[in-house]
C-alpha atoms as a PDB file:
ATOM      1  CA  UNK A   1       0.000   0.000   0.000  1.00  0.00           C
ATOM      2  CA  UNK A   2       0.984   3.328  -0.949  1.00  0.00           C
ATOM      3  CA  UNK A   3       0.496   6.186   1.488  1.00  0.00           C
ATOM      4  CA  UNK A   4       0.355   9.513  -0.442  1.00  0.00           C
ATOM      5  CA  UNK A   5       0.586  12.514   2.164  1.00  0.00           C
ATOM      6  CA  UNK A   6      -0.825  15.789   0.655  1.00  0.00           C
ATOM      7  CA  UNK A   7      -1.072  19.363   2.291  1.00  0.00           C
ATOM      8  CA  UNK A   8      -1.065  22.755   1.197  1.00  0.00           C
ATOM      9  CA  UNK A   9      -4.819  24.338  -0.636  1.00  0.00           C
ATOM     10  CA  UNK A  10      -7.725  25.609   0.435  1.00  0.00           C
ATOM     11  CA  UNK A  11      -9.426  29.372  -0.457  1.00  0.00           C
ATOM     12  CA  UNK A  12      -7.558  31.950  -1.992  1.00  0.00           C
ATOM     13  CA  UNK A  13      -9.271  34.817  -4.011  1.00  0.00           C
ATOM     14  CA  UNK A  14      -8.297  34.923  -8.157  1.00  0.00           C
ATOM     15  CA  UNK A  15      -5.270  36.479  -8.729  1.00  0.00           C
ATOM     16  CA  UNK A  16      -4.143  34.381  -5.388  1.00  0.00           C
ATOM     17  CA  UNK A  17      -1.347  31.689  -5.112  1.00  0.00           C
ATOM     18  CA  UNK A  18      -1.343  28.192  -3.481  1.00  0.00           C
ATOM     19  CA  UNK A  19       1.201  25.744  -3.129  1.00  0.00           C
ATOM     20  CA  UNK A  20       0.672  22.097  -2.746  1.00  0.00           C
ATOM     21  CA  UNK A  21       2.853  18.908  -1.490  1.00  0.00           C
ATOM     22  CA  UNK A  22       2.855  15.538  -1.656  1.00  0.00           C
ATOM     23  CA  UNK A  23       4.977  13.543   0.248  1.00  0.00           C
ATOM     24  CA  UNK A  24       5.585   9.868  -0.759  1.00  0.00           C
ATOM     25  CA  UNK A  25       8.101   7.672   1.813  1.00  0.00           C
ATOM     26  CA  UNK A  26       9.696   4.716  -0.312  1.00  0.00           C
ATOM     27  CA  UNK A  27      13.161   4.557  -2.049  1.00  0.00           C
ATOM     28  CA  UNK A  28      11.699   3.057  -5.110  1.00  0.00           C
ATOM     29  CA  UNK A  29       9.653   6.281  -5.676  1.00  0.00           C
ATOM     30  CA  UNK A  30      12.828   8.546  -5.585  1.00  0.00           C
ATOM     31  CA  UNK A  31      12.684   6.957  -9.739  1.00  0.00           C
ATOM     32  CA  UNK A  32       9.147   7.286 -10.617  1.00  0.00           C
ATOM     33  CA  UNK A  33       7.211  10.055 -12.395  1.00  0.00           C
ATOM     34  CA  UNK A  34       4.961  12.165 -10.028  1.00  0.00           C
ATOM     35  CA  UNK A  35       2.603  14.421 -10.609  1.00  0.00           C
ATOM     36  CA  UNK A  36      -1.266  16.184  -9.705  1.00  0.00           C
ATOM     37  CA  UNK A  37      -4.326  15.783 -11.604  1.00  0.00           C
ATOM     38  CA  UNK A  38      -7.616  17.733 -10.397  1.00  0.00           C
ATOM     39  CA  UNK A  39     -10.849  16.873 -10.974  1.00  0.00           C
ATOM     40  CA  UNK A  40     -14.510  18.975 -10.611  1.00  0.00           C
ATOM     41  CA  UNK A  41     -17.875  17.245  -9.794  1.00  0.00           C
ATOM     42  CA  UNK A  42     -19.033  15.016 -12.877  1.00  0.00           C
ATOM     43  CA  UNK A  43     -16.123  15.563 -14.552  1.00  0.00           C
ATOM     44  CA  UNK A  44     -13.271  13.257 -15.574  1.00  0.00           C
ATOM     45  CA  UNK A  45      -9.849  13.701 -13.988  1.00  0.00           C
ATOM     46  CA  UNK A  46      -7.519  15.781 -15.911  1.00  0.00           C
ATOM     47  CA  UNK A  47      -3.228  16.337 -16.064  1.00  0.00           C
ATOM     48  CA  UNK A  48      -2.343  19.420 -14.128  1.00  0.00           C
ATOM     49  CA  UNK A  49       1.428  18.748 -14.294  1.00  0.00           C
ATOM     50  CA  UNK A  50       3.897  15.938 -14.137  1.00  0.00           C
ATOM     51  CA  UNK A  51       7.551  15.621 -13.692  1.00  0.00           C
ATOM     52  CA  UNK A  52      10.041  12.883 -14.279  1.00  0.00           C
ATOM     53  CA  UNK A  53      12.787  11.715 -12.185  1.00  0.00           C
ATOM     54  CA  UNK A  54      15.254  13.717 -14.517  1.00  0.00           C
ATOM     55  CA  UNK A  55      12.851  16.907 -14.049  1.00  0.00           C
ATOM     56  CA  UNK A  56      10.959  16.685 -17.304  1.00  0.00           C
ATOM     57  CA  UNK A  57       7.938  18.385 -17.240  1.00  0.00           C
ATOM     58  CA  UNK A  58       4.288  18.420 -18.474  1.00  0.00           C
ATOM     59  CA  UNK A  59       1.578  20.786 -18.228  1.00  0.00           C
ATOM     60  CA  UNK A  60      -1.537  21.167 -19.507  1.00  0.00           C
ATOM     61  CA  UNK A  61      -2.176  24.107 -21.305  1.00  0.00           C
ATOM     62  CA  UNK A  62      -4.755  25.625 -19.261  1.00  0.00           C
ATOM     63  CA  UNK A  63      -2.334  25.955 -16.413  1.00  0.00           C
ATOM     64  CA  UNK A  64       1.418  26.474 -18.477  1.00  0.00           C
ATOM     65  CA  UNK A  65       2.750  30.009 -17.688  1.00  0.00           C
ATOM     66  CA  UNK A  66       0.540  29.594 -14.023  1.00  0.00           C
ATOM     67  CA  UNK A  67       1.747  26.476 -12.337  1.00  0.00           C
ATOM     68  CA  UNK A  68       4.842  25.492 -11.490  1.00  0.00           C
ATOM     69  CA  UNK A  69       5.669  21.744 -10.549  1.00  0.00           C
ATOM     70  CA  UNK A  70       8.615  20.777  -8.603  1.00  0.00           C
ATOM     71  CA  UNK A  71      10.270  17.718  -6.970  1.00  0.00           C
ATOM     72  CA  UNK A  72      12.945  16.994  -4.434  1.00  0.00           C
ATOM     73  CA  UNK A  73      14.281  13.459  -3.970  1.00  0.00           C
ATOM     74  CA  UNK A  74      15.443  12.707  -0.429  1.00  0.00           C
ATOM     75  CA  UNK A  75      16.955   9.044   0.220  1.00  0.00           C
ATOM     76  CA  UNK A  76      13.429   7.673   0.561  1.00  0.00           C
ATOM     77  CA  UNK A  77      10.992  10.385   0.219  1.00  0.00           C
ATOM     78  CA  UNK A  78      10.290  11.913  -3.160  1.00  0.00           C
ATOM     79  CA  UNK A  79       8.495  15.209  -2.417  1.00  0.00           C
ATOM     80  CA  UNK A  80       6.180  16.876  -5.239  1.00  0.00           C
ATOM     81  CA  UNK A  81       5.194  20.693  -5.298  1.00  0.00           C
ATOM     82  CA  UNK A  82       3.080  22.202  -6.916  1.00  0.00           C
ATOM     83  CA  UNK A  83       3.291  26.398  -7.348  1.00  0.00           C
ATOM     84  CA  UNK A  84       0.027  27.723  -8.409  1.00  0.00           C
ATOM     85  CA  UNK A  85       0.035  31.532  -9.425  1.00  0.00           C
ATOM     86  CA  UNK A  86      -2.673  33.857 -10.724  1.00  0.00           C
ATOM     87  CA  UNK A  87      -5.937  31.369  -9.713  1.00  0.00           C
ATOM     88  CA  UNK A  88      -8.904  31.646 -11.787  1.00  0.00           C
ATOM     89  CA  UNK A  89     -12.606  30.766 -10.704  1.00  0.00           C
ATOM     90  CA  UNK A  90     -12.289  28.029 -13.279  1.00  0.00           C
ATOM     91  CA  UNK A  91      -8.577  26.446 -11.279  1.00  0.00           C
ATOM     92  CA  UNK A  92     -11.436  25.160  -8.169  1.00  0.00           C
ATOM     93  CA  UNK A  93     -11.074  21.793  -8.145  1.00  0.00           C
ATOM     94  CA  UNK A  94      -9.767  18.631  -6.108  1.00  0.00           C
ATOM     95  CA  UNK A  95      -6.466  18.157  -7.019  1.00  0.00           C
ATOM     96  CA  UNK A  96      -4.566  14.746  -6.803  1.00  0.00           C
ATOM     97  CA  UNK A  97      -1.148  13.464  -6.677  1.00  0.00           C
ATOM     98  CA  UNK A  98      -0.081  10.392  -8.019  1.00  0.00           C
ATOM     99  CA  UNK A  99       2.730   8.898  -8.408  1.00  0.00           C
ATOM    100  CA  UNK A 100       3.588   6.479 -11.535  1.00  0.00           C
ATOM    101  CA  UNK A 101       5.974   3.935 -11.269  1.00  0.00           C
ATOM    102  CA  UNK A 102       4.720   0.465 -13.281  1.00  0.00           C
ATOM    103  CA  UNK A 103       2.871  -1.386 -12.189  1.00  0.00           C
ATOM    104  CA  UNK A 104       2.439   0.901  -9.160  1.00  0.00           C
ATOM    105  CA  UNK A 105       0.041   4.064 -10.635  1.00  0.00           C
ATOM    106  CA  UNK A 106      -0.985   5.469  -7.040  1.00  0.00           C
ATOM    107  CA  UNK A 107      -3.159   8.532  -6.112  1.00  0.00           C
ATOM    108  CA  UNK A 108      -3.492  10.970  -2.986  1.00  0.00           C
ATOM    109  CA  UNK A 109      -7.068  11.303  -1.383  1.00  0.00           C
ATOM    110  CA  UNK A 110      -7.213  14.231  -3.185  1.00  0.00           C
ATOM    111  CA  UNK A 111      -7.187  18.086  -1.586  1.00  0.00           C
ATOM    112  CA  UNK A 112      -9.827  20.677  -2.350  1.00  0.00           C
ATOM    113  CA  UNK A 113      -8.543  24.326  -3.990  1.00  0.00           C
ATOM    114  CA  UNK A 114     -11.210  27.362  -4.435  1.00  0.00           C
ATOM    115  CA  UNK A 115     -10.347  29.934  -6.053  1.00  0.00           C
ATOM    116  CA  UNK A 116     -12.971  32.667  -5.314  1.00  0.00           C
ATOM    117  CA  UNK A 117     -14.073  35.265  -8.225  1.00  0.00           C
END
């Protein structure tokens, strides 16, 4: 079992920041891809960001230019961060980590952002 440890969110007005973490404990992770995906009410979850173990990164376009996704690798803790700048209305979501390392494709329980218009 996986235990994904997120913090960070929670009500900003738009034009606000937030930062998120996500904390994984297990020296195998230290090589996987991580990331956050968000997802609103009746919707399907969607990329936010990943990064690879060599600091690739991905974004989805909605957020590029906004978000900023980070990692730091300890001996067994990879650590994944997630800078959000200039919030819109539309950025209110739950937002999920997961880390991808095959076959293990693991999620957080997810951490609610609202970004207030």
């Amino acid at each position: 079992q996986v235990q994904l440890v997120e913090s960070g969110g929670g009500l900003v007005q738009a034009g606000g920041s937030l930062r998120l973490s996500c904390a994984a404990s297990n020296s195998i992770f230290v090589n996987s891809r991580v990331g956050w995906y968000r997802q609103a009410p009746g919707k399907e979850r969607e990329l936010v960001a990943t990064i690879s173990t060599g600091g690739i990164t991905n974004y989805a376009d909605s957020v590029k230019g906004r978000f900023n996704i980070s990692r730091a690798n300890a001996k067994n803790t990879v650590t994944v961060y997630l800078q959000m700048s200039s919030l819109r209305p539309q950025d209110t979501d739950v937002y999920y980590c997961n880390i991808y390392s095959p076959p293990i494709d693991s999620w957080g329980q997810g951490i609610q952002d609202t970004v207030s218009s």
